[in-house]
N, C-alpha and C. Protein backbone atom coordinates (compact mmCIF):
# COMPACT_ATOMS: atom_id res chain seq x y z
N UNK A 1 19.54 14.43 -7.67
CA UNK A 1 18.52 13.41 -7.89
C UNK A 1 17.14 14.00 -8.15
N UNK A 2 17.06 15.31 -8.01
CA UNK A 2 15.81 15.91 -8.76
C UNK A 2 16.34 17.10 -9.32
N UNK A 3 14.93 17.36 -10.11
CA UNK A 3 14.98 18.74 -10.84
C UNK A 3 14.49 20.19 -10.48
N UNK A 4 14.19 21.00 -10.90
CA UNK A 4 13.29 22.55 -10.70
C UNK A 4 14.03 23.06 -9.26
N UNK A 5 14.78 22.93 -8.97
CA UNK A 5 15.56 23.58 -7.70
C UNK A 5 16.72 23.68 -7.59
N UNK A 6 17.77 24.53 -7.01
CA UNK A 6 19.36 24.85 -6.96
C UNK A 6 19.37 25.35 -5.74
N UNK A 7 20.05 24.28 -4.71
CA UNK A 7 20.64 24.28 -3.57
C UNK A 7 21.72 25.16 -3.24
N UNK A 8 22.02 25.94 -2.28
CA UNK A 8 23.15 26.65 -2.28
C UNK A 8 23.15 26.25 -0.57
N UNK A 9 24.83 25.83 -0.60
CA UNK A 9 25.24 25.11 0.84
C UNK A 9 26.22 26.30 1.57
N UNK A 10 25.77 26.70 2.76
CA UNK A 10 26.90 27.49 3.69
C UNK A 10 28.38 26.94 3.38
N UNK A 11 29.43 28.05 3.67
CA UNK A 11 30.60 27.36 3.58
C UNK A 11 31.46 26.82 4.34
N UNK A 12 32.07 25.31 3.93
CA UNK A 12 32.26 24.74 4.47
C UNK A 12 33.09 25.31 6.35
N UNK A 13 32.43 24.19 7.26
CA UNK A 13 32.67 25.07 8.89
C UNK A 13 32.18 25.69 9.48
N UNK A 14 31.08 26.36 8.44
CA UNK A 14 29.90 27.03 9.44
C UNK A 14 29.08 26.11 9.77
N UNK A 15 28.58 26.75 11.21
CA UNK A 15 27.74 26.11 11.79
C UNK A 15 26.21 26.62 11.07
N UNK A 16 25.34 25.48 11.12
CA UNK A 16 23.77 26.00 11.01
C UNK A 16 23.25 25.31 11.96
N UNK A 17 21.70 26.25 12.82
CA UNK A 17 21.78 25.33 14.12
C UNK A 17 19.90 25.75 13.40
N UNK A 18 19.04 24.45 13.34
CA UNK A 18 17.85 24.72 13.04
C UNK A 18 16.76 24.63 14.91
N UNK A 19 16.49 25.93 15.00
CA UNK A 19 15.62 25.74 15.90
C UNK A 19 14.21 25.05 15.93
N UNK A 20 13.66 25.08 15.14
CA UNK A 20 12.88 24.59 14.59
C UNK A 20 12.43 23.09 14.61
N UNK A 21 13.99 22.64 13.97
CA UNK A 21 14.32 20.87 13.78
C UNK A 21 14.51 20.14 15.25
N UNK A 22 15.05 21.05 15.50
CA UNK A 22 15.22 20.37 17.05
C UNK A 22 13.59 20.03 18.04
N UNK A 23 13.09 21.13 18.18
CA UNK A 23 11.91 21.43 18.34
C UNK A 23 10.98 20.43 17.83
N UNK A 24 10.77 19.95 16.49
CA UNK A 24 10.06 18.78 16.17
C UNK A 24 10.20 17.42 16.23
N UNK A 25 11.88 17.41 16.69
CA UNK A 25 11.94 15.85 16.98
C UNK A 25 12.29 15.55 18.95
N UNK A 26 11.96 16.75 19.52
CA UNK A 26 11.88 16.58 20.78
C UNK A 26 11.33 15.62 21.60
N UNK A 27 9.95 15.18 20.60
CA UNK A 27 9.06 13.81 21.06
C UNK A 27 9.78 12.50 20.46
N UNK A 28 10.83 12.78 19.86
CA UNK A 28 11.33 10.94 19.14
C UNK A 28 11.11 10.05 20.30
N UNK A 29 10.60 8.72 20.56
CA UNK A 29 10.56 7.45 20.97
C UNK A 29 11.66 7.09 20.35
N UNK A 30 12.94 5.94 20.78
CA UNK A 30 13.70 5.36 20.21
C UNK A 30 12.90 3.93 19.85
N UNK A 31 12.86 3.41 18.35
CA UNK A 31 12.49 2.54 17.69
C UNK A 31 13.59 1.13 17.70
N UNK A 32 13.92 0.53 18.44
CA UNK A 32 14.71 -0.46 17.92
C UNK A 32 15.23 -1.20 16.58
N UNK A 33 16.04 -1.50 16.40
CA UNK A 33 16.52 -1.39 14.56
C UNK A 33 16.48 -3.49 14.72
N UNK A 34 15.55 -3.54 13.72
CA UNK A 34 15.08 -4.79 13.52
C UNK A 34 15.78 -5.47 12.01
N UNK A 35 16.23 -6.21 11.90
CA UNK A 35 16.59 -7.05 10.32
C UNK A 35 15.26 -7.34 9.62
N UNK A 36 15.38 -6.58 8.66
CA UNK A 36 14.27 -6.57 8.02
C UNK A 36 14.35 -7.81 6.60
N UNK A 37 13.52 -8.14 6.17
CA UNK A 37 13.23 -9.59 5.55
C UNK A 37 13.50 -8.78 3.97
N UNK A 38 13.50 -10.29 3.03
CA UNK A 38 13.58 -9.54 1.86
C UNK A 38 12.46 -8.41 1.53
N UNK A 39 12.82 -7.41 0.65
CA UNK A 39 11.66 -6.45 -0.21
C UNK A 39 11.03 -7.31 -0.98
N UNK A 40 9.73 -6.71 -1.16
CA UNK A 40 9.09 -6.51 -2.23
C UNK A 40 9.80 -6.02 -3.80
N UNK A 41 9.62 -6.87 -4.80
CA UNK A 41 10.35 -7.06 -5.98
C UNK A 41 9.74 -6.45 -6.90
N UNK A 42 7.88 -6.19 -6.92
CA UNK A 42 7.26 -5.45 -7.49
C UNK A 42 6.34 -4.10 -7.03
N UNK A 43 5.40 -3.23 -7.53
CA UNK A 43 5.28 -2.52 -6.85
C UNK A 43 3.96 -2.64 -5.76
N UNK A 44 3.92 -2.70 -4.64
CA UNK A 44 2.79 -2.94 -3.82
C UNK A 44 2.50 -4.34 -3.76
N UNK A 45 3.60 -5.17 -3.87
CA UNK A 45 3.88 -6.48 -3.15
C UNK A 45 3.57 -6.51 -1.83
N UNK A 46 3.85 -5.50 -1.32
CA UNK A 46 3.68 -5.59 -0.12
C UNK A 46 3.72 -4.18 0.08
N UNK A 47 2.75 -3.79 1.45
CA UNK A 47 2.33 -2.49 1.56
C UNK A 47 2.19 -2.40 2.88
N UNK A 48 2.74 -1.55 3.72
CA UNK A 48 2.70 -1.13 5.27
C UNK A 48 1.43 -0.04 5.58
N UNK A 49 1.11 -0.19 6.44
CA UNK A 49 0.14 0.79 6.39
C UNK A 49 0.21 1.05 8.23
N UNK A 50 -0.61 2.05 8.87
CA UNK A 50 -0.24 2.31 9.98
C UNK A 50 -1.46 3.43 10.40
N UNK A 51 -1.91 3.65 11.29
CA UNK A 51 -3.06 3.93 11.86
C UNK A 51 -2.46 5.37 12.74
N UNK A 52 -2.23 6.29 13.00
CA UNK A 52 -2.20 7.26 13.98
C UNK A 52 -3.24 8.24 14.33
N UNK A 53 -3.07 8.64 15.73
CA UNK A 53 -4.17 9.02 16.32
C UNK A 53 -4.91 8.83 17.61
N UNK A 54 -5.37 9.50 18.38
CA UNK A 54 -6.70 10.52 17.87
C UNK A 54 -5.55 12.06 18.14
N UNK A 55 -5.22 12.81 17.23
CA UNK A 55 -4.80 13.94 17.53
C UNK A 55 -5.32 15.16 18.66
N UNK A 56 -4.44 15.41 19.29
CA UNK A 56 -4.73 16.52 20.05
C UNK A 56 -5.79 17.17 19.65
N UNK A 57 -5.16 18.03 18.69
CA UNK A 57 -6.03 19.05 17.99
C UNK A 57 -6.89 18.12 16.81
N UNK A 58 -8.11 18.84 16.74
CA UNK A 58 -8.83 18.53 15.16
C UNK A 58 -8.09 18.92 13.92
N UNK A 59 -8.22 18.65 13.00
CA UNK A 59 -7.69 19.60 11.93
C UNK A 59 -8.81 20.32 11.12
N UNK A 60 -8.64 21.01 10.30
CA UNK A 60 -9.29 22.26 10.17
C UNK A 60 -10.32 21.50 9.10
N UNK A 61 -10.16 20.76 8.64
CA UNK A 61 -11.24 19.82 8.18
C UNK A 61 -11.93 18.59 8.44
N UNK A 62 -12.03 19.25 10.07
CA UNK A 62 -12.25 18.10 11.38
C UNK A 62 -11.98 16.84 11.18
N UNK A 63 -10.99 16.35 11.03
CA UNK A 63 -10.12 15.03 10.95
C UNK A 63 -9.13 14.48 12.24
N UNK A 64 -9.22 14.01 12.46
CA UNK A 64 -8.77 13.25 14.30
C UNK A 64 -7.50 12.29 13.72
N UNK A 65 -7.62 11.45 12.66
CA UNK A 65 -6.73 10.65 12.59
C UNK A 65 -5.79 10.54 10.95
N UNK A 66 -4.87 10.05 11.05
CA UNK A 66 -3.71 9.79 10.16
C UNK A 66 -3.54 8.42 9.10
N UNK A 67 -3.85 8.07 8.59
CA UNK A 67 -3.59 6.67 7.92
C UNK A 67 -2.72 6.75 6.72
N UNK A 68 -1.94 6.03 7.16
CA UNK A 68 -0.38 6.17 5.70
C UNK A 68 -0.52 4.12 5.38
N UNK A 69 0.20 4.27 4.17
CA UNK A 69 0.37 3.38 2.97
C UNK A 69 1.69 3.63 2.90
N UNK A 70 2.96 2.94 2.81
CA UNK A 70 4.08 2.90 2.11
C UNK A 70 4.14 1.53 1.73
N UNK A 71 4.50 1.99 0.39
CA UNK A 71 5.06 0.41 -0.86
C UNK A 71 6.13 0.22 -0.20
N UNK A 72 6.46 -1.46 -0.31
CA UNK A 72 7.30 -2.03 0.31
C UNK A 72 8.72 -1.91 -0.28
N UNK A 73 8.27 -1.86 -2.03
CA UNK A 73 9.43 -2.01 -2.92
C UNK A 73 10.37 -0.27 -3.21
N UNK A 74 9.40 0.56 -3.09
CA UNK A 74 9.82 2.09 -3.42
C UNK A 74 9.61 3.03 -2.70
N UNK A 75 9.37 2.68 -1.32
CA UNK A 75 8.60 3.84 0.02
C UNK A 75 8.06 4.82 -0.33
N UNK A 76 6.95 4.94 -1.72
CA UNK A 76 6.36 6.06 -1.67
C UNK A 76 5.18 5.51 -1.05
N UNK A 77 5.19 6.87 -0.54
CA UNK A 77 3.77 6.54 0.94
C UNK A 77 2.58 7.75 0.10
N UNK A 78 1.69 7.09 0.79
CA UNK A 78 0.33 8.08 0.53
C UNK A 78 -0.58 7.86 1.83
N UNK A 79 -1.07 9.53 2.20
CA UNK A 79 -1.57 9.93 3.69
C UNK A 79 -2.89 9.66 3.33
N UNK A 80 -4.18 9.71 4.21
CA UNK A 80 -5.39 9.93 3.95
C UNK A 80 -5.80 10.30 5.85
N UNK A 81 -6.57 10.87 5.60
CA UNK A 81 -7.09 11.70 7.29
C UNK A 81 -8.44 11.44 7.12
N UNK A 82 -8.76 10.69 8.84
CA UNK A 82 -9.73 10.41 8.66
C UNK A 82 -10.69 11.12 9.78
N UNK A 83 -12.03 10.97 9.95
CA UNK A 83 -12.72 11.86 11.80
C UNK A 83 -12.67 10.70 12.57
N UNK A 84 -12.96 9.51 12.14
CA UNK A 84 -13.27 8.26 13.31
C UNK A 84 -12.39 6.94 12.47
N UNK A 85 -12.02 5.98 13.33
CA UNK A 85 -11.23 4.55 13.10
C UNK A 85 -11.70 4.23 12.01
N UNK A 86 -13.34 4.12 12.09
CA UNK A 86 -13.77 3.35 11.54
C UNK A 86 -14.38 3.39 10.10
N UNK A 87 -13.00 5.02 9.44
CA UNK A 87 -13.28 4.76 8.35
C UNK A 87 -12.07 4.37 7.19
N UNK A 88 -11.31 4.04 8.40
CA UNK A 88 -10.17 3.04 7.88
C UNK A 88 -10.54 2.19 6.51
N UNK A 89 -11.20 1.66 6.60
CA UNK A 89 -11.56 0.35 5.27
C UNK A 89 -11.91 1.07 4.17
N UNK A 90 -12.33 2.55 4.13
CA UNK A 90 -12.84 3.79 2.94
C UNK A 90 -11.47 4.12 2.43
N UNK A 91 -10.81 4.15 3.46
CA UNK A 91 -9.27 4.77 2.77
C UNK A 91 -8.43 3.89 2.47
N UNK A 92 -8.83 2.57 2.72
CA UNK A 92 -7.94 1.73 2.13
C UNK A 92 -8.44 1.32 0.64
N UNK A 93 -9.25 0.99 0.73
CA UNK A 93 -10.03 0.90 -0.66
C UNK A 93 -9.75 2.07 -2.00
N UNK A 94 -10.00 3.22 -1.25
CA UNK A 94 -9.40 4.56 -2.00
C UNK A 94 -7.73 4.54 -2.43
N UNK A 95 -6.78 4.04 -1.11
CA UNK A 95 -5.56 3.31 -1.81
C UNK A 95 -5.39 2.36 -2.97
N UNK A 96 -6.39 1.44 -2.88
CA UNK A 96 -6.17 0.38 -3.48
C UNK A 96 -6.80 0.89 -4.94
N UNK A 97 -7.65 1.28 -5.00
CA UNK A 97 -8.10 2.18 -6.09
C UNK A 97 -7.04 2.80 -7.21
N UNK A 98 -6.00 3.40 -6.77
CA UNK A 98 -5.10 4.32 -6.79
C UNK A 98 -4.55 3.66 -7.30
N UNK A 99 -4.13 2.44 -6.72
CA UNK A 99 -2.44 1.64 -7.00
C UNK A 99 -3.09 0.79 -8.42
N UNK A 100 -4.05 0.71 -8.35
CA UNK A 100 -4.59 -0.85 -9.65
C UNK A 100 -5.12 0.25 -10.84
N UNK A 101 -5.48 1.88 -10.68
CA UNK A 101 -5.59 2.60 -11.57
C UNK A 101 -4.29 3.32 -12.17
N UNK A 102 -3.35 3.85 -11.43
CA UNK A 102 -2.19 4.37 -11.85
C UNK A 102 -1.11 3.52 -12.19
N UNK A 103 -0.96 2.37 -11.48
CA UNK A 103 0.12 1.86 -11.43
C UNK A 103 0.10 0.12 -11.96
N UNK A 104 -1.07 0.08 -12.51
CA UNK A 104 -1.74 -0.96 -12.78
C UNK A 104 -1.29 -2.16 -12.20
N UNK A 105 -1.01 -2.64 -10.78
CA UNK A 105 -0.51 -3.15 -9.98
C UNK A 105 -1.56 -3.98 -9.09
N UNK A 106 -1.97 -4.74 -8.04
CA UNK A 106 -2.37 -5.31 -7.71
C UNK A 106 -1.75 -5.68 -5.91
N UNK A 107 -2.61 -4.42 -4.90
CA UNK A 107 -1.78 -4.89 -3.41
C UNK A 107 -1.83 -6.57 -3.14
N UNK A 108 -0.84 -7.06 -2.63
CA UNK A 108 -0.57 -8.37 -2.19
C UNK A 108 -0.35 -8.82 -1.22
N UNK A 109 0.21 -7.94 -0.16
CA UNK A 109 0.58 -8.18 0.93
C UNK A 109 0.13 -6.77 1.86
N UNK A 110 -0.75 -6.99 2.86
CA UNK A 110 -0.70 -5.19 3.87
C UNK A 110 -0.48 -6.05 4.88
N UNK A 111 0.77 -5.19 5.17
CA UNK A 111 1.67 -5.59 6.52
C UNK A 111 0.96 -4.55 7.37
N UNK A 112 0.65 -4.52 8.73
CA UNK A 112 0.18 -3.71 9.90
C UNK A 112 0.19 -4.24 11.22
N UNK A 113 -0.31 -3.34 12.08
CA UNK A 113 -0.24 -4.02 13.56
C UNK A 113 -1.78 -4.95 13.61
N UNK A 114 -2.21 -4.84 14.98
CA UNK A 114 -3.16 -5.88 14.85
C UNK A 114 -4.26 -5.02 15.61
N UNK A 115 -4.02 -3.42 15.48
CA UNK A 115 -5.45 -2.29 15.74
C UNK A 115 -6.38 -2.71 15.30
N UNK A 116 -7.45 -2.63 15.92
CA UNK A 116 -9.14 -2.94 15.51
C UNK A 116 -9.54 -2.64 14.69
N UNK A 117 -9.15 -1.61 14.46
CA UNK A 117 -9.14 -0.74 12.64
C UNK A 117 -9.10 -1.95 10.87
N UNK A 118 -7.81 -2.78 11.71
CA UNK A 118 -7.75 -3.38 10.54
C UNK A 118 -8.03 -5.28 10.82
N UNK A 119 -8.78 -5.39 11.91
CA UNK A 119 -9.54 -6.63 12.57
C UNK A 119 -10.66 -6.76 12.13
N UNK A 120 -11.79 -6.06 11.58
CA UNK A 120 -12.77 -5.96 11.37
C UNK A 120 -13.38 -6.80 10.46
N UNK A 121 -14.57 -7.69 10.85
CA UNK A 121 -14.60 -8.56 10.13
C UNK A 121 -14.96 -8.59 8.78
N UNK A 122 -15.68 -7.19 8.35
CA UNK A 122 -16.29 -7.04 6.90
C UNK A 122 -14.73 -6.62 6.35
N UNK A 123 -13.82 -6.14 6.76
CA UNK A 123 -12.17 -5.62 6.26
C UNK A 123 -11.50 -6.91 5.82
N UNK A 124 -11.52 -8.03 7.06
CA UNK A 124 -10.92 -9.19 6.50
C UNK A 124 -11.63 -9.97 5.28
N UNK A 125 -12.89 -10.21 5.30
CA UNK A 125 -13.50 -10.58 4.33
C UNK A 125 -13.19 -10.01 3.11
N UNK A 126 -12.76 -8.35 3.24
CA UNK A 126 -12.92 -7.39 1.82
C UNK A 126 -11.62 -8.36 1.34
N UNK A 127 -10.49 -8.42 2.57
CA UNK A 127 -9.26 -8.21 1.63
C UNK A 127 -9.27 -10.00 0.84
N UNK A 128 -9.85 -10.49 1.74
CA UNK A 128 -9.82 -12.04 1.13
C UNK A 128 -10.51 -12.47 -0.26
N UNK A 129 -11.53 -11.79 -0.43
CA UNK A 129 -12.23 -11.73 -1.68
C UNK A 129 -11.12 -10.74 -2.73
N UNK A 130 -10.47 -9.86 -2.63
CA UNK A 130 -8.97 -9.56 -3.10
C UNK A 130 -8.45 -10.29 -3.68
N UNK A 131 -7.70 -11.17 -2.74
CA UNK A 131 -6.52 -12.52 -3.02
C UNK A 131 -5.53 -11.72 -1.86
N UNK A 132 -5.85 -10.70 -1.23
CA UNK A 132 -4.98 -9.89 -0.38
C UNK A 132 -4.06 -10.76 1.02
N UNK A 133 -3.37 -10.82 0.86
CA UNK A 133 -2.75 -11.76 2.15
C UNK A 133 -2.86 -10.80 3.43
N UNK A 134 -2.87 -11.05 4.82
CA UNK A 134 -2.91 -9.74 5.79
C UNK A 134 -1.58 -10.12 6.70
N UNK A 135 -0.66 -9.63 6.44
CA UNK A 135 0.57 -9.94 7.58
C UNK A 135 0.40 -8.91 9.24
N UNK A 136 -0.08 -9.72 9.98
CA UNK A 136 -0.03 -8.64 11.10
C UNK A 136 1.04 -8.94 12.21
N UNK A 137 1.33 -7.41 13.05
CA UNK A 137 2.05 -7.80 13.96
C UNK A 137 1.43 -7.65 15.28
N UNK A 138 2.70 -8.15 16.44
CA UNK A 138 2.02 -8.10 17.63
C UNK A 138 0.79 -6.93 17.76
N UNK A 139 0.02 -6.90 18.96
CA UNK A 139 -0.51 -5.56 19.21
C UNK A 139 0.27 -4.74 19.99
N UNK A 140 0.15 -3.22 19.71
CA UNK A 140 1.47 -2.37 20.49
C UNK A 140 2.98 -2.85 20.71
N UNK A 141 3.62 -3.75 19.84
CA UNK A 141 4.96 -3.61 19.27
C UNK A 141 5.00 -3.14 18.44
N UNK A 142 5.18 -1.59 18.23
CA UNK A 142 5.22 -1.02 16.91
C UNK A 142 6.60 -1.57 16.19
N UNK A 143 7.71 -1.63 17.28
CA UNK A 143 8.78 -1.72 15.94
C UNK A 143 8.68 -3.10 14.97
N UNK A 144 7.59 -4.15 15.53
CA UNK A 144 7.70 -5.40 14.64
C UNK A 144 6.80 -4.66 13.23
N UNK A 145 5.97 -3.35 13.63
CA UNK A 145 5.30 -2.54 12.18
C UNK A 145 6.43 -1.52 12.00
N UNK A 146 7.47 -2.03 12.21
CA UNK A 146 8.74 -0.77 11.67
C UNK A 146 8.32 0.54 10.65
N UNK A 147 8.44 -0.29 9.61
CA UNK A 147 8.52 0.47 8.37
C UNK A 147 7.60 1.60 8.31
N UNK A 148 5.70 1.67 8.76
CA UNK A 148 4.83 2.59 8.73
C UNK A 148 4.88 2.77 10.41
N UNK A 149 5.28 2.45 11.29
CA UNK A 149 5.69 3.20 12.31
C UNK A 149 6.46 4.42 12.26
N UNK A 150 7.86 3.98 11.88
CA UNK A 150 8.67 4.97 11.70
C UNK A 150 8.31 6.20 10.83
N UNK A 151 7.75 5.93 9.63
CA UNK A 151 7.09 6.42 8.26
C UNK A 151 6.81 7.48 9.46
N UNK A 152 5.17 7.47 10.36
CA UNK A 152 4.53 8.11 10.91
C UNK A 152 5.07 8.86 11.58
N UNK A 153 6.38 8.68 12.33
CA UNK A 153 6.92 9.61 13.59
C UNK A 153 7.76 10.59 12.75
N UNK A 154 8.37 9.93 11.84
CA UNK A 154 8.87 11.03 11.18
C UNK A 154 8.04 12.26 10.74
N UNK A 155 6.83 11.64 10.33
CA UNK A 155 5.76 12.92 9.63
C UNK A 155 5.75 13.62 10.39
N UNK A 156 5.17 13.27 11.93
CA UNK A 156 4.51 14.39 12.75
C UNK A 156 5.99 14.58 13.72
N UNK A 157 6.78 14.35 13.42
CA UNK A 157 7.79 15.22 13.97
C UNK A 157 8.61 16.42 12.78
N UNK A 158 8.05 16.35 11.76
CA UNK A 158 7.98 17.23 10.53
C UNK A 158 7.26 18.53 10.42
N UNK A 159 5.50 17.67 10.89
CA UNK A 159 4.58 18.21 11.12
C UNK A 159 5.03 19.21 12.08
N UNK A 160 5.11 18.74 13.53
CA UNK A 160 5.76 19.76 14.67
C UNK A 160 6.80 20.95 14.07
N UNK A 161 7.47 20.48 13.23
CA UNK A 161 8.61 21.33 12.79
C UNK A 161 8.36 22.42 12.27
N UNK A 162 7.20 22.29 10.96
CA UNK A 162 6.72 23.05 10.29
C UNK A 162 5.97 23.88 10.89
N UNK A 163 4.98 23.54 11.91
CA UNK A 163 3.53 24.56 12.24
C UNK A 163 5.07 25.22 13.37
N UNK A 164 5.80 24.61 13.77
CA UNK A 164 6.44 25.71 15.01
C UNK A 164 7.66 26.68 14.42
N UNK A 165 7.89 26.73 12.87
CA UNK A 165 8.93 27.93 12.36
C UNK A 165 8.22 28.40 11.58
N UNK A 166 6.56 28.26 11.36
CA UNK A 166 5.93 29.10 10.54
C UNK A 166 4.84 29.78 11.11
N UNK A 167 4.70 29.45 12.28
CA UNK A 167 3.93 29.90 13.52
C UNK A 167 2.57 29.95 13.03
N UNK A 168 2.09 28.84 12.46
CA UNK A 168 0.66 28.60 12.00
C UNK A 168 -0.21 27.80 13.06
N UNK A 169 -1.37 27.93 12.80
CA UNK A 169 -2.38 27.45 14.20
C UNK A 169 -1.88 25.57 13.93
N UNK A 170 -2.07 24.94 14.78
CA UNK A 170 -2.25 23.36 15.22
C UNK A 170 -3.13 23.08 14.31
N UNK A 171 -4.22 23.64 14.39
CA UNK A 171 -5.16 22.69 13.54
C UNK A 171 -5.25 22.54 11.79
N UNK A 172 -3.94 23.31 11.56
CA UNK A 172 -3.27 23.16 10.02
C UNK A 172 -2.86 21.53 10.31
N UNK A 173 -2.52 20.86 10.62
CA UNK A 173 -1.45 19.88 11.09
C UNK A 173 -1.83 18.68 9.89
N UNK A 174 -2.94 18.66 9.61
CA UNK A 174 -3.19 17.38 8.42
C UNK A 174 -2.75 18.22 6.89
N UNK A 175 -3.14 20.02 6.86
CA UNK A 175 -2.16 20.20 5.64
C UNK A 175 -0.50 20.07 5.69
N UNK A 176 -0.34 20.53 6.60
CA UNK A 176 1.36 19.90 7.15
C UNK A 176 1.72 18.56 6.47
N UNK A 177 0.96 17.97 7.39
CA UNK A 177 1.07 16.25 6.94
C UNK A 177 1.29 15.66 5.58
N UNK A 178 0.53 16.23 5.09
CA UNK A 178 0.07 16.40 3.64
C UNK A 178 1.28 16.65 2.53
N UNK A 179 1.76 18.04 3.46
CA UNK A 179 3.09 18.90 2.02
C UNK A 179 4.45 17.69 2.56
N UNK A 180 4.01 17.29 3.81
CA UNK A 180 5.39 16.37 4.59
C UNK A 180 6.04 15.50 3.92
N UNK A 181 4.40 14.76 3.13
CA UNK A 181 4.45 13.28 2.77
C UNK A 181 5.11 13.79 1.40
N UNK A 182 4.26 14.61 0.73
CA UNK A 182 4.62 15.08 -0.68
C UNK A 182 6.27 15.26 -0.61
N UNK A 183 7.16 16.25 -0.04
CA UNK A 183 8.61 16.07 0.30
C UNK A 183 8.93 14.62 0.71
N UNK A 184 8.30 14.33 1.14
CA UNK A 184 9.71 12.20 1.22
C UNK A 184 9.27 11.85 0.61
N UNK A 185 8.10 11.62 -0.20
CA UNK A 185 8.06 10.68 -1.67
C UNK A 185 9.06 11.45 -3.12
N UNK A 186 9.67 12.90 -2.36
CA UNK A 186 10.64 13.44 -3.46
C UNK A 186 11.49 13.84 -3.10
N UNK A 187 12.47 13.45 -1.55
CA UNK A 187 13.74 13.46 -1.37
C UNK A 187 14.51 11.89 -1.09
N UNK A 188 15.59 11.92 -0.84
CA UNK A 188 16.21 11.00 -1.06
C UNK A 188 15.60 9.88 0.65
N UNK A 189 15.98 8.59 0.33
CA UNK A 189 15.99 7.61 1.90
C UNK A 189 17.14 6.40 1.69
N UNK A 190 17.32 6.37 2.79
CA UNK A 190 18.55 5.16 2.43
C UNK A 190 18.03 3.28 2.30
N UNK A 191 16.87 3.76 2.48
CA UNK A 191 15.44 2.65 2.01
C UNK A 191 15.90 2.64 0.40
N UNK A 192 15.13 3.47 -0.20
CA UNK A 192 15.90 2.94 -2.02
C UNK A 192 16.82 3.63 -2.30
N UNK A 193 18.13 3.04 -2.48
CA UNK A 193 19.30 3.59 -3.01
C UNK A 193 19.67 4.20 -4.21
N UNK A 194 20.13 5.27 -4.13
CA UNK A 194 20.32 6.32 -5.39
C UNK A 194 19.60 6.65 -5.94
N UNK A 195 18.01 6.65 -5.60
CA UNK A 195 17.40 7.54 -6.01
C UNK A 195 16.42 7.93 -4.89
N UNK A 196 15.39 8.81 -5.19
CA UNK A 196 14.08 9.11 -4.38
C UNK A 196 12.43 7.83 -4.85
N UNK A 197 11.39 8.16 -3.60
CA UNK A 197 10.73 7.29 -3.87
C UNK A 197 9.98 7.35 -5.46
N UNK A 198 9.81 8.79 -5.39
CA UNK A 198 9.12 9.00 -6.85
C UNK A 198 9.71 8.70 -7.89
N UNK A 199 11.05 8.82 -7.64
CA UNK A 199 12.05 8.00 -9.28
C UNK A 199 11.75 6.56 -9.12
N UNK A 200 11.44 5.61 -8.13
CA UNK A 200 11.90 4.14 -7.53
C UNK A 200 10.55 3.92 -8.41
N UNK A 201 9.46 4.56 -8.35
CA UNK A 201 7.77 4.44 -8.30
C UNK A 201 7.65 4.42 -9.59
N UNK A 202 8.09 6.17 -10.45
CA UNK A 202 7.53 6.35 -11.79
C UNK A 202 8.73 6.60 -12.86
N UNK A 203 9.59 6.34 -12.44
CA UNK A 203 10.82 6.25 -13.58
C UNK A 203 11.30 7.43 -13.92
N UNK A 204 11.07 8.44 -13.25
CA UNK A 204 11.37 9.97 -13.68
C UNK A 204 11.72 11.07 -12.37
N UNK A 205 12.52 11.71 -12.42
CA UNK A 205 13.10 12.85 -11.26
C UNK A 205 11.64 13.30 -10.82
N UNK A 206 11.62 13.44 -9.55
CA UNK A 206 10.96 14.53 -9.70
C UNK A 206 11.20 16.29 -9.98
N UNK A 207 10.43 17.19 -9.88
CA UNK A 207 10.72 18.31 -10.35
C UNK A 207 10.14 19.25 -9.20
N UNK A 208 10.18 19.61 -8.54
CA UNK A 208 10.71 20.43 -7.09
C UNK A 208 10.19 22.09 -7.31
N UNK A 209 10.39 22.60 -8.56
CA UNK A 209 10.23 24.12 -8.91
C UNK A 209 8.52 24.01 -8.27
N UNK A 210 9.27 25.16 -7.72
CA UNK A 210 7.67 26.01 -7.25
C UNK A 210 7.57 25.34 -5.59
N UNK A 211 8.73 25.08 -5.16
CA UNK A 211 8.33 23.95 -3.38
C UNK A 211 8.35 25.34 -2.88
C-alpha cells in the first residue's frame, strides 16, 4: 500500500521480541470500545481534535502541550505544539487554514471534549461566524472523544518508544511526535480500509524512500 521501501520479514516461527515496543506502551489506559456513528462522507466533515498535556518535560522548542486534528472521513491527523492552552484557537485556525487551502474543503463539524481550551468564548464565537457546528463531549470521558483520544495515546506511547531505543534526551519528544504523526498518516489503520490515511486524503501511495 505504499511505495520507496522493501520490507524483508524474519522467517516464518521466529520469534521477534521488541524491547522497545513494550516499553512504550507500558502506560496504555484501557479505552472502552464505543459504536461509533456514521463517518464523515467528505473531507473534514467532521474533525476530532484533542488537547494533551502539560508534558513532563519541555520540548526543546519550549512547548508544554500537544494538539492533534484527525479528519473524520480519512484519519489523517495533523500535530501542532503549543507553550500554554491558550493558544489552542492559533492552531486551530492554522488547521483550518490548511484544510480550505490544500484541500479546498470547508471544517463542519469539531468533535472534542469540553476542556476550557475549546470553551472560550471568543473560540465559540470564531467557530460560529464559520458555519462551524461544535460537537462536545462529557468533561473527562475521554472515550465519548474516542477517536483523538486514542489518536493521542497512541502517539506518545510511540513517542516513549522512540526516545527509549534511540536513547535521545526527553525533551526531543515534540520532534518524536512529529516523525510519529508523519508514519500513521502513511501506514495502514483498520479506520480506512485498504488503504493508508494519505491515499484516503490525496489519492496517491505514499512514498516512504528515505524513512
Amino acid at each position: 500500500m505504499v511505495i520507496g521501501i522493501r520490507l524483508e520479514y524474519t522467517p516464518t516461527g521466529t520469534p521477534f521480541f521488541c524491547e522497545s515496543c513494550i516499553y512504550g506502551k507500558a502506560t496504555r489506559k484501557s479505552v472502552p470500545k464505543l459504536c461509533q456513528g456514521e463517518r464523515a462522507t467528505v473531507f473534514s466533515g467532521e474533525v476530532h481534535s484533542d488537547l494533551w498535556g502539560k508534558s513532563p518535560v519541555e520540548s526543546k522548542g519550549g512547548k508544554n502541550y500537544m494538539d492533534t486534528y484527525i479528519d473524520d472521513k480519512t484519519c489523517l491527523t495533523h500535530v501542532y505544539f503549543l507553550r500554554t492552552k491558550d493558544e489552542q484557537p492559533i492552531a486551530y485556525k492554522g488547521y483550518e487554514a490548511w484544510v480550505e487551502n490544500h484541500m479546498g474543503a470547508r471544517i463542519k463539524i469539531l468533535n472534542s471534549d469540553r476542556g476550557g481550551e475549546y470553551l472560550g468564548g471568543d473560540f465559540i464565537a470564531y467557530l460560529k461566524s464559520r458555519g462551524t457546528l461544535q460537537k462536545l463531549s462529557v468533561h473527562d470521558t475521554h472515550p465519548e472523544s474516542g477517536v483523538a483520544e486514542r489518536q493521542n495515546r497512541t502517539i506518545v506511547e510511540q513517542v516513549h518508544t522512540l526516545l527509549h531505543v534511540s536513547g535521545l534526551p526527553k525533551n526531543l519528544w515534540a520532534e518524536a511526535a512529529r516523525h510519529v504523526v508523519w508514519l500513521l498518516n502513511r501506514t495502514t489503520t483498520k479506520a480506512v480500509e485498504g488503504m493508508t490515511p494519505y491515499k484516503a486524503a490525496f489519492g496517491k501511495k505514499p512514498n516512504l524512500k528515505g524513512l
